[in-house]
Protein backbone atom coordinates (compact mmCIF):
# COMPACT_ATOMS: atom_id res chain seq x y z
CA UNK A 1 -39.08 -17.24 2.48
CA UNK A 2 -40.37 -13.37 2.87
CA UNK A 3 -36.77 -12.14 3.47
CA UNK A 4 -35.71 -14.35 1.11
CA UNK A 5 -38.31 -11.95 -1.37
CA UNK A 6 -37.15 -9.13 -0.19
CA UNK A 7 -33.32 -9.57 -1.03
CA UNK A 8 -34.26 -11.59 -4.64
CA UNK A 9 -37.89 -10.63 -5.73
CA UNK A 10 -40.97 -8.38 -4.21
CA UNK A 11 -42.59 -8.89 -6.72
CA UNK A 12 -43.97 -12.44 -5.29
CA UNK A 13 -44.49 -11.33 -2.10
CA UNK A 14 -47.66 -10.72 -1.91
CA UNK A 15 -48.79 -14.04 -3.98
CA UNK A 16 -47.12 -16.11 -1.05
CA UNK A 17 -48.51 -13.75 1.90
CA UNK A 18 -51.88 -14.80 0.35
CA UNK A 19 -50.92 -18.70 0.17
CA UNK A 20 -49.58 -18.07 4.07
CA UNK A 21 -53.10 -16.61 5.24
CA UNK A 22 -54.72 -19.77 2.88
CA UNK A 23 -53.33 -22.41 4.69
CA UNK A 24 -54.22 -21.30 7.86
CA UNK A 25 -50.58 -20.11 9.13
CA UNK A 26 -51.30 -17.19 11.70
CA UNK A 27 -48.12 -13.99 11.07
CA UNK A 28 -45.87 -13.13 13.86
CA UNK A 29 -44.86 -9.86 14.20
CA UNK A 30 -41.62 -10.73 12.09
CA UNK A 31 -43.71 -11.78 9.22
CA UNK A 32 -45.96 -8.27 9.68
CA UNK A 33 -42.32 -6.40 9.66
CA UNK A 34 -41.10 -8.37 6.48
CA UNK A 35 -44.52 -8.02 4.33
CA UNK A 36 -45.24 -4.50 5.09
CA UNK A 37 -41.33 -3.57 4.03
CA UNK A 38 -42.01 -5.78 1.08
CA UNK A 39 -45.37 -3.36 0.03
CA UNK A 40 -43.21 -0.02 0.75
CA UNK A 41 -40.85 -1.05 -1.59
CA UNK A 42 -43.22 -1.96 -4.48
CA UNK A 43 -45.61 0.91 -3.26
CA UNK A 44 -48.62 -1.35 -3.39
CA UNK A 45 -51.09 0.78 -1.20
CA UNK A 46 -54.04 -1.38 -2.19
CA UNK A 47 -52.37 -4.24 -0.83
CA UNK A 48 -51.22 -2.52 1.94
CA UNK A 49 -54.12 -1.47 3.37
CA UNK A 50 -55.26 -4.90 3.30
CA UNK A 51 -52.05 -6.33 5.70
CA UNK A 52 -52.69 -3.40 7.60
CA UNK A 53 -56.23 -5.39 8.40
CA UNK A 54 -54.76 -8.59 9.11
CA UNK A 55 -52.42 -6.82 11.57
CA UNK A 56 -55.62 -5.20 13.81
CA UNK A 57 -57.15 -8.68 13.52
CA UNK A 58 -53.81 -10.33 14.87
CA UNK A 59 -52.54 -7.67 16.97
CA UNK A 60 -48.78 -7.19 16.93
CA UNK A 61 -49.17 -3.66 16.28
CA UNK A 62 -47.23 -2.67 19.32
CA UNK A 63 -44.06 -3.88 18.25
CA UNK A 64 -41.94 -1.17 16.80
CA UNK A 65 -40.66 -2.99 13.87
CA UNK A 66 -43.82 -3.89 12.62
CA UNK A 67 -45.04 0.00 13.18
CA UNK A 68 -42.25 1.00 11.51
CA UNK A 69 -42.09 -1.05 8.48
CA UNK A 70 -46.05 0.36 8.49
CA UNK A 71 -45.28 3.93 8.73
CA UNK A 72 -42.68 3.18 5.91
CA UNK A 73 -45.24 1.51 3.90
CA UNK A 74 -47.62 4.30 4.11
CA UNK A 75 -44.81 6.71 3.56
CA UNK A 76 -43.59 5.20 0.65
CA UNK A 77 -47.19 5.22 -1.10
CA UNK A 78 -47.15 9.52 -0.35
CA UNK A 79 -49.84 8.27 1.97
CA UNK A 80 -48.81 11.78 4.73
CA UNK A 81 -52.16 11.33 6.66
CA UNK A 82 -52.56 7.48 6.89
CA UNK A 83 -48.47 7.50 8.05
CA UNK A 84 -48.90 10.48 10.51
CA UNK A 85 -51.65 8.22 12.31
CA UNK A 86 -49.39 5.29 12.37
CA UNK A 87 -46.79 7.19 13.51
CA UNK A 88 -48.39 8.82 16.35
CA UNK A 89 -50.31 5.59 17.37
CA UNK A 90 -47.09 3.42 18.26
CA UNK A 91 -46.61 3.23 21.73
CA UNK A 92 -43.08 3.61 21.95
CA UNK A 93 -40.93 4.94 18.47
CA UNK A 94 -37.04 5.21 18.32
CA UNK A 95 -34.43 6.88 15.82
CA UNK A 96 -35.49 4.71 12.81
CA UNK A 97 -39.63 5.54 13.68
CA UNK A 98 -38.65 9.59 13.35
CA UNK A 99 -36.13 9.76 10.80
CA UNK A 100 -38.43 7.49 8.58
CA UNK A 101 -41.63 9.81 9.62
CA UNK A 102 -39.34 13.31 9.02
CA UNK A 103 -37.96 11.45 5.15
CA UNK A 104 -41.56 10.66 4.48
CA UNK A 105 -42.39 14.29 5.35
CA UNK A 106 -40.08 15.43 2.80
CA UNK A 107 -40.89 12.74 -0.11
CA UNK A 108 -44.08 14.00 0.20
CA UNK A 109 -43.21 17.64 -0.43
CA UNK A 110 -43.34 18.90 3.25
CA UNK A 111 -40.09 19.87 4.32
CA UNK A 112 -41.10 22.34 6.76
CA UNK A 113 -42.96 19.47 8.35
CA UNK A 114 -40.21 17.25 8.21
CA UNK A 115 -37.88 19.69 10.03
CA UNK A 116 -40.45 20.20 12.75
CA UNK A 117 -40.42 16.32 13.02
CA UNK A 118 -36.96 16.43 13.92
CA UNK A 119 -36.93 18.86 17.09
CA UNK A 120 -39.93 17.47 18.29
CA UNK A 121 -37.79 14.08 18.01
CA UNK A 122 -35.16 16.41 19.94
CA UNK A 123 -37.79 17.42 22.31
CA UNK A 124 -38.79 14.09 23.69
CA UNK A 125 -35.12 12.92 24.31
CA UNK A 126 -34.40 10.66 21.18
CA UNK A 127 -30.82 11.37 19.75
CA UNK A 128 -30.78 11.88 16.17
CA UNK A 129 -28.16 10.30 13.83
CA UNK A 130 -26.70 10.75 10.53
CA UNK A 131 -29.27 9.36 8.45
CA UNK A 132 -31.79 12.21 10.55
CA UNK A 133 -28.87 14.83 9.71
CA UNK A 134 -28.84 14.26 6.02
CA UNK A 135 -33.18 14.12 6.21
CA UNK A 136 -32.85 17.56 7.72
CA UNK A 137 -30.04 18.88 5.91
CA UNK A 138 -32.46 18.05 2.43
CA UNK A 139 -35.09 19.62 3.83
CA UNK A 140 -33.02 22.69 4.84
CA UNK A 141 -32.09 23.10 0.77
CA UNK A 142 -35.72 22.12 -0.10
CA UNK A 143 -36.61 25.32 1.75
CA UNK A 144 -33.63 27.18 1.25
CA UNK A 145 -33.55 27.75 4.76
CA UNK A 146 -30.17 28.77 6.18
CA UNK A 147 -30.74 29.41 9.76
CA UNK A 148 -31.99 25.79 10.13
CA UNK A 149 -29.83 24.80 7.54
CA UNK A 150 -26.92 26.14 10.02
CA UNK A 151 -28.43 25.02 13.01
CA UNK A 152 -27.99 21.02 11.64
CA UNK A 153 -24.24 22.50 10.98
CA UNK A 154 -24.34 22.78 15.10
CA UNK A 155 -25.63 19.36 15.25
CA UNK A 156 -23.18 17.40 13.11
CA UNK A 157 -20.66 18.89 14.74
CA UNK A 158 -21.86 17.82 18.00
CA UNK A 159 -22.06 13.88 16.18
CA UNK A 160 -18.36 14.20 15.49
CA UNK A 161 -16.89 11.28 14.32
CA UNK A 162 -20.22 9.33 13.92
CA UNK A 163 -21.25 10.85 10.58
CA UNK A 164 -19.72 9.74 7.75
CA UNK A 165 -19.34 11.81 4.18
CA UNK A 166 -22.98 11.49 2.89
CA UNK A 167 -23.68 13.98 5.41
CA UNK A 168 -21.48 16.38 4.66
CA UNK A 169 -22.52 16.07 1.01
CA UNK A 170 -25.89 17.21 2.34
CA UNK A 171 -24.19 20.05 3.96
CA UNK A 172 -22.70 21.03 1.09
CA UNK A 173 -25.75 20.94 -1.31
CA UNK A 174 -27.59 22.70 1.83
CA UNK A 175 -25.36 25.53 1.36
CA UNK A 176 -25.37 25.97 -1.90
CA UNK A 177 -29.31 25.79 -2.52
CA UNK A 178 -29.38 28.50 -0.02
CA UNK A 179 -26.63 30.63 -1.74
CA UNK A 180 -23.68 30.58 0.71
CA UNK A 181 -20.98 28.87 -0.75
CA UNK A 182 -17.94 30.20 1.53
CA UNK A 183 -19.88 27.89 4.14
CA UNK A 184 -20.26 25.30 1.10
CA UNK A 185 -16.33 25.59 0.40
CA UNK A 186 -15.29 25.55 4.53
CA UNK A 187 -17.11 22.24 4.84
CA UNK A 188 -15.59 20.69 1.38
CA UNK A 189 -12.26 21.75 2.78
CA UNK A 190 -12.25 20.16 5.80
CA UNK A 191 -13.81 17.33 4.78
CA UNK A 192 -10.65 13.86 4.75
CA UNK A 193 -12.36 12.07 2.39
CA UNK A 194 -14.24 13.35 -0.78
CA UNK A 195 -16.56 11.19 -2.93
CA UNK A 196 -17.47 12.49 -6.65
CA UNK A 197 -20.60 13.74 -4.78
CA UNK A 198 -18.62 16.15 -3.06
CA UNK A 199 -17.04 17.38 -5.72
CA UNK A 200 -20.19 17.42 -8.46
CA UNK A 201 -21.31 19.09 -5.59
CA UNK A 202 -19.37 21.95 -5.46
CA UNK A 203 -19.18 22.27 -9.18
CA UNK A 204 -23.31 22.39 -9.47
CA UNK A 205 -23.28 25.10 -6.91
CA UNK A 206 -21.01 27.48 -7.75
CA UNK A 207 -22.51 27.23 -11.52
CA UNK A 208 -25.84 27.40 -9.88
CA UNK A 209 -24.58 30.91 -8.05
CA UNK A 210 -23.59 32.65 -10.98
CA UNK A 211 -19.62 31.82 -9.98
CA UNK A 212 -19.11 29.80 -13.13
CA UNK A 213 -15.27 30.22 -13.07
CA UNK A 214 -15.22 28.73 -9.83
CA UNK A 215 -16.71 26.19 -10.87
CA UNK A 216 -14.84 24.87 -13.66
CA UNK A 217 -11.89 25.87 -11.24
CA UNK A 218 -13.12 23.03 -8.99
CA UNK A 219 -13.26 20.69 -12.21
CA UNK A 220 -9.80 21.54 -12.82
CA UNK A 221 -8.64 20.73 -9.39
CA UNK A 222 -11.17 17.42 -9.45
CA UNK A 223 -8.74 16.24 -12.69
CA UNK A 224 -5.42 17.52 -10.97
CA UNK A 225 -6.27 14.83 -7.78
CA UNK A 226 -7.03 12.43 -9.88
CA UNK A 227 -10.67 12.17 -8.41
CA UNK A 228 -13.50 10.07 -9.95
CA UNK A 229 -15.23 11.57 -12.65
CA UNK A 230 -18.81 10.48 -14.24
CA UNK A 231 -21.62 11.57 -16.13
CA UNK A 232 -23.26 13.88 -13.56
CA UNK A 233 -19.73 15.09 -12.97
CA UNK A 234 -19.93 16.32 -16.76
CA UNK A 235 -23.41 17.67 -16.57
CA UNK A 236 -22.24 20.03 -14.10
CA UNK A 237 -19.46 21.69 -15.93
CA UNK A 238 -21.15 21.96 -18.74
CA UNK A 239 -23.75 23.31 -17.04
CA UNK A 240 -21.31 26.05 -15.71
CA UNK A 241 -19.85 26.43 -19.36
CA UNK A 242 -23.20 27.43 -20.48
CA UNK A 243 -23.93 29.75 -17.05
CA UNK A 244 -20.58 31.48 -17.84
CA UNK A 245 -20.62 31.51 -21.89
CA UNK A 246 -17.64 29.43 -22.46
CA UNK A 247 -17.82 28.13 -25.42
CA UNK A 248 -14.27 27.21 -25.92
CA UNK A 249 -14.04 25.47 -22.60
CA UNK A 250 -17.56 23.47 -23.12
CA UNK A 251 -16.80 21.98 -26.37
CA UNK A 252 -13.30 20.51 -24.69
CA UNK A 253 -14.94 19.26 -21.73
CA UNK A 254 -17.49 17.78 -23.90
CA UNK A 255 -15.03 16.52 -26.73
CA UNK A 256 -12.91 14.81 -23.80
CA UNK A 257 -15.78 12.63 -22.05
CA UNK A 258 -15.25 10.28 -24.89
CA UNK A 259 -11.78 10.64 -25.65
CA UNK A 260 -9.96 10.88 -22.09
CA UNK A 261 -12.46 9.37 -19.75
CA UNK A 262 -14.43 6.66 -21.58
CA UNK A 263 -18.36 8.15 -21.20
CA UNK A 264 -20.43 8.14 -23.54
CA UNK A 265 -22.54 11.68 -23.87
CA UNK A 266 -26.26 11.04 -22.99
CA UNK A 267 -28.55 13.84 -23.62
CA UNK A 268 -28.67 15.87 -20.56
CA UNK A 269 -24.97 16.56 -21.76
CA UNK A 270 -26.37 17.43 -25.12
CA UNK A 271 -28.75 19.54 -24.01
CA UNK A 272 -26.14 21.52 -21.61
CA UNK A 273 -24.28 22.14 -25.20
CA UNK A 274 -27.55 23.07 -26.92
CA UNK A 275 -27.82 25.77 -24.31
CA UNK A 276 -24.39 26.51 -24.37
CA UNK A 277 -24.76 27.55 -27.77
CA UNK A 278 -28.24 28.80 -27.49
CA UNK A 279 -27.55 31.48 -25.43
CA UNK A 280 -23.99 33.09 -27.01
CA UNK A 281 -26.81 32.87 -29.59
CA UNK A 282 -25.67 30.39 -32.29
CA UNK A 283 -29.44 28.75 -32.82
CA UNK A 284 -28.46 27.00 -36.03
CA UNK A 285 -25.25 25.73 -34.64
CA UNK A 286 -27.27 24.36 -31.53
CA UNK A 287 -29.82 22.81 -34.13
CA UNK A 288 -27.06 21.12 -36.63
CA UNK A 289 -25.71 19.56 -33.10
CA UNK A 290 -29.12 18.39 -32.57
CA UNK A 291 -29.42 16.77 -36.01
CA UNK A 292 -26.10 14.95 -35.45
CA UNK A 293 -27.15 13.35 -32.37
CA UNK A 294 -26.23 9.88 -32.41
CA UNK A 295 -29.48 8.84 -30.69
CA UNK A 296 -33.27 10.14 -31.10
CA UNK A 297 -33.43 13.63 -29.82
CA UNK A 298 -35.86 13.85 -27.27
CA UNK A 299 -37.97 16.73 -25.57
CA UNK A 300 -35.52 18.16 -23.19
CA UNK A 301 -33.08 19.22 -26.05
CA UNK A 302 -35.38 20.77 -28.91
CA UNK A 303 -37.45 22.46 -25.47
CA UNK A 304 -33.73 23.74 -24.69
CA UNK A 305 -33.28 25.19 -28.19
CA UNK A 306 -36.48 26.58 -28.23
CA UNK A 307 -35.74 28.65 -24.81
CA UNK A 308 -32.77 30.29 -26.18
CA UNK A 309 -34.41 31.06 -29.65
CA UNK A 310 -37.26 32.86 -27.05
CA UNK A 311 -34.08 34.53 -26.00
CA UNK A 312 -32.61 35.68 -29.64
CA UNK A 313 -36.44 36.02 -31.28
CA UNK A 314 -35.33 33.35 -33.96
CA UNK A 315 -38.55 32.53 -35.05
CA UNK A 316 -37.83 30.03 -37.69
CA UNK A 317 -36.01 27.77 -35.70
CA UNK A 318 -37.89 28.52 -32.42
CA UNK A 319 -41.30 27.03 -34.55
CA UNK A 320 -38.85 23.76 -35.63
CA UNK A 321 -37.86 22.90 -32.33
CA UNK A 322 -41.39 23.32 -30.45
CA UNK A 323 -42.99 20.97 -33.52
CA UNK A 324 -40.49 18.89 -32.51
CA UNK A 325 -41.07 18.86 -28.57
CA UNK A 326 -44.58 18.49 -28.93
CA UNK A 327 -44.48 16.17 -31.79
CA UNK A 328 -42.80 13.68 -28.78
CA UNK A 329 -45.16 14.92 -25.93
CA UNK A 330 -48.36 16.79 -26.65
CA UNK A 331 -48.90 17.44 -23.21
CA UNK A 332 -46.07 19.14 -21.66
CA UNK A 333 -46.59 21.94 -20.90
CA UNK A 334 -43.26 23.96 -20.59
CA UNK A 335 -43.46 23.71 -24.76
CA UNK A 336 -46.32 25.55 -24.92
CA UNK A 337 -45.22 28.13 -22.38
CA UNK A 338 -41.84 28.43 -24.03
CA UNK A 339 -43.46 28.69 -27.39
CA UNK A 340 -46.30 31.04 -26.35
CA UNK A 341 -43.58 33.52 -24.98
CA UNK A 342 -41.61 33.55 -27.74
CA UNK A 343 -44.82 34.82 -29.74
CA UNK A 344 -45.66 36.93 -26.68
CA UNK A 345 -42.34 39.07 -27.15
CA UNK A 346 -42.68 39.26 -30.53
CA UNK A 347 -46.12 40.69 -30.21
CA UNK A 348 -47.75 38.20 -32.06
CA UNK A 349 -50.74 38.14 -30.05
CA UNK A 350 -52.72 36.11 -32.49
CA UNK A 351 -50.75 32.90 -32.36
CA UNK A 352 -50.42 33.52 -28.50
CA UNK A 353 -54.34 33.37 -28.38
CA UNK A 354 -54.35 30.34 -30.74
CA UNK A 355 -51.32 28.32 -28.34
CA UNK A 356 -54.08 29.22 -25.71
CA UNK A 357 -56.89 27.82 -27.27
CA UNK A 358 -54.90 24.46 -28.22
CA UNK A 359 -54.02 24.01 -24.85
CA UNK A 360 -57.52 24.25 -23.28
CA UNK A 361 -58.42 21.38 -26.37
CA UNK A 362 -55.69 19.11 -25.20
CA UNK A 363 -56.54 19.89 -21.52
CA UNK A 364 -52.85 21.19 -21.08
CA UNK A 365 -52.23 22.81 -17.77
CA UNK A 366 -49.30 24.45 -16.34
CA UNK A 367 -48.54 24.24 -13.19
CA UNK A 368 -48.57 27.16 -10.69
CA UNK A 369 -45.39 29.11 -9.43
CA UNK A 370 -44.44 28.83 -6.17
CA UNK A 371 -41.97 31.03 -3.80
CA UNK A 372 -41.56 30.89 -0.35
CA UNK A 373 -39.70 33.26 2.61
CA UNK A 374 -38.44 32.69 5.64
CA UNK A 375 -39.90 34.80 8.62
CA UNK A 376 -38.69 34.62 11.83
CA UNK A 377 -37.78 30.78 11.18
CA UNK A 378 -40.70 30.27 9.80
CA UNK A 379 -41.18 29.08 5.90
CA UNK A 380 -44.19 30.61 4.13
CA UNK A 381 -45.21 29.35 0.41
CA UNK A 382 -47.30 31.53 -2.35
CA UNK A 383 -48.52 29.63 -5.29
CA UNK A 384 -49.53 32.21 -8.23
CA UNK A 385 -52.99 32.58 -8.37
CA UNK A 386 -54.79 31.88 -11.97
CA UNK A 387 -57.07 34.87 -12.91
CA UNK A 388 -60.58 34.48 -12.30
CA UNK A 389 -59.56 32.46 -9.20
CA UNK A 390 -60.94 32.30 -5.80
């Protein structure tokens, strides 16, 4: 009946582990395994804890399923120091126990930690495999780390035929985040078989490298083979239309995902056309196409038009769009930023202090900026520190 919940319906899973414990049947180590993976995946912490008690009362916690499925559970609920314990207090682990422990690292914003995960899991003799690879590979781009990103190169060459395309996917992305795209393009041309990932892939980071042309070279080639194409597949080129100023080229591309290929725009793609237009500087045309939307606008577009009238000083419209944004969500705070700068470069100092002041009423806050280098292998982070700070 639990794995029977867990292919059809966590949601009553925890309802009949109650009824279990009520009529007196004891858990086996299966049931621990199957209830615990059940919590992960509706990240029910609360709950969680609470099987985690039954299991010291019962024992069981030896087997490595059951510590498993309760690192995972802990892992899944960003719980890093409650799933560190777990992890280090199973007796024995084995591939799944530190690729689950190195992913966890990295859901929870560690990457550095998840990559020294992985050679300590190299250190003590366990093999790693391509679910590892692709764990370290994300962390790699998370970091924008190429020396480790080109050390897990070394390694999934070693794995050979046992890795399958996902993995080079992650080698591609890895590349790109950290600015190398020959090594990008070598892997995506020796790769047999290539998904839509791989291409969207290649698209996104050559646009994201300031090689737009390149990009929407890669589209063309993507068409010419006949390869999938989707949604995210459009995002990207339109999102290398706008990095490269082709307007020409973006309006096709965006005129055709209706037309020749059957999807419907959503508004990421509207809001790559906003910007498109935004920056060659046609604000009103990027506000008329916002008008004509055939759904309800929503913040990411009119914060898009307001970033590129920060960029041409239109005031007018720049004051539309951020009544707009905020009119949706008061408390983001990237339209206040946006907004503030605008008024910032335009030395109006007395709505900047004003923007301020609203903020600090609606309890706005913007988050810190964050940069990181690599020294030596190692990653080092600085957050920007708020004046008056300590």
């Amino acid at each position: 009946m639990f794995a029977g919940y867990l292919q059809f319906s966590y949601s009553g899973i925890w309802s009949f582990w109650c009824r279990m414990n009520s009529e007196g049947v004891k858990p086996d180590h299966f049931t621990f395994a199957t209830v615990l993976t059940g919590l992960a995946a509706l990240s029910s912490l609360k709950n969680g804890l609470q099987a985690h008690a039954q299991l010291v009362k019962y024992g069981h916690g030896d087997e490595i399923c059951v510590g498993n499925a309760l690192v995972d559970m802990y892992l899944k609920n960003r719980s890093l120091i409650e799933g560190t314990k777990a992890f280090e207090e199973m007796p024995c682990r084995d591939v799944l126990s530190w690729t689950q422990m190195a992913a966890g690292c990295l859901q929870c914003g560690q990457p550095a930690k998840a990559l020294r995960v992985v050679e300590q899991m190299k250190l003590v003799g366990v093999k790693p495999n391509k679910f590892t690879l692709s764990t370290a590979l994300n962390a790699c781009s998370s970091l924008a780390s190429l020396d480790e990103g080109k050390k897990a190169h070394g390694f999934r060459i070693k794995l050979g035929s046992d890795v399958d395309a996902c993995v080079d996917n992650a080698l591609i992305d890895m590349y790109a985040k950290c600015g190398c795209m020959d090594g990008a393009s070598q892997v995506f041309h020796s790769m047999r078989d290539r998904s839509v990932v791989s291409w969207t892939t290649m698209i996104m980071g050559f646009a994201q490298n300031g090689l737009a042309r390149d990009a929407i070279r890669i589209f063309e080639s993507m068409k010419s083979e006949n390869a999938e194409l989707n949604h995210i597949t459009f995002i990207c080129v339109l999102y290398a239309c706008s990095q490269g100023g082709f307007i020409e080229e973006g309006w096709r591309y965006f005129l055709s995902m209706t037309r020749d290929h059957g999807i419907t725009p959503g508004e990421d793609h509207y809001a790559c056309m906003v910007d498109l237009l935004g920056r060659a500087g046609k604000t009103a045309e990027a506000e008329a196409l916002i008008l004509n939307m055939p759904f309800k606008p929503g913040v990411l577009v009119w914060q898009t038009l307001l970033g590129a009238c920060r960029i041409h000083g239109d005031m007018e419209i720049g004051r539309r769009a951020a009544e707009q944004a905020l009119a949706l969500d008061k408390q983001d705070p990237s339209t206040y930023v946006l907004l503030s700068n605008m008024y910032a470069d335009s030395s109006n100092w007395a709505d900047v202090t004003s923007l301020r002041e609203l903020m600090e009423s609606r309890e706005v806050k913007k988050m810190p900026g964050c940069s990181w280098i690599e020294v030596m292998g190692d990653s080092h982070s600085f957050l920007s520190q708020q004046q008056g700070s300590t």
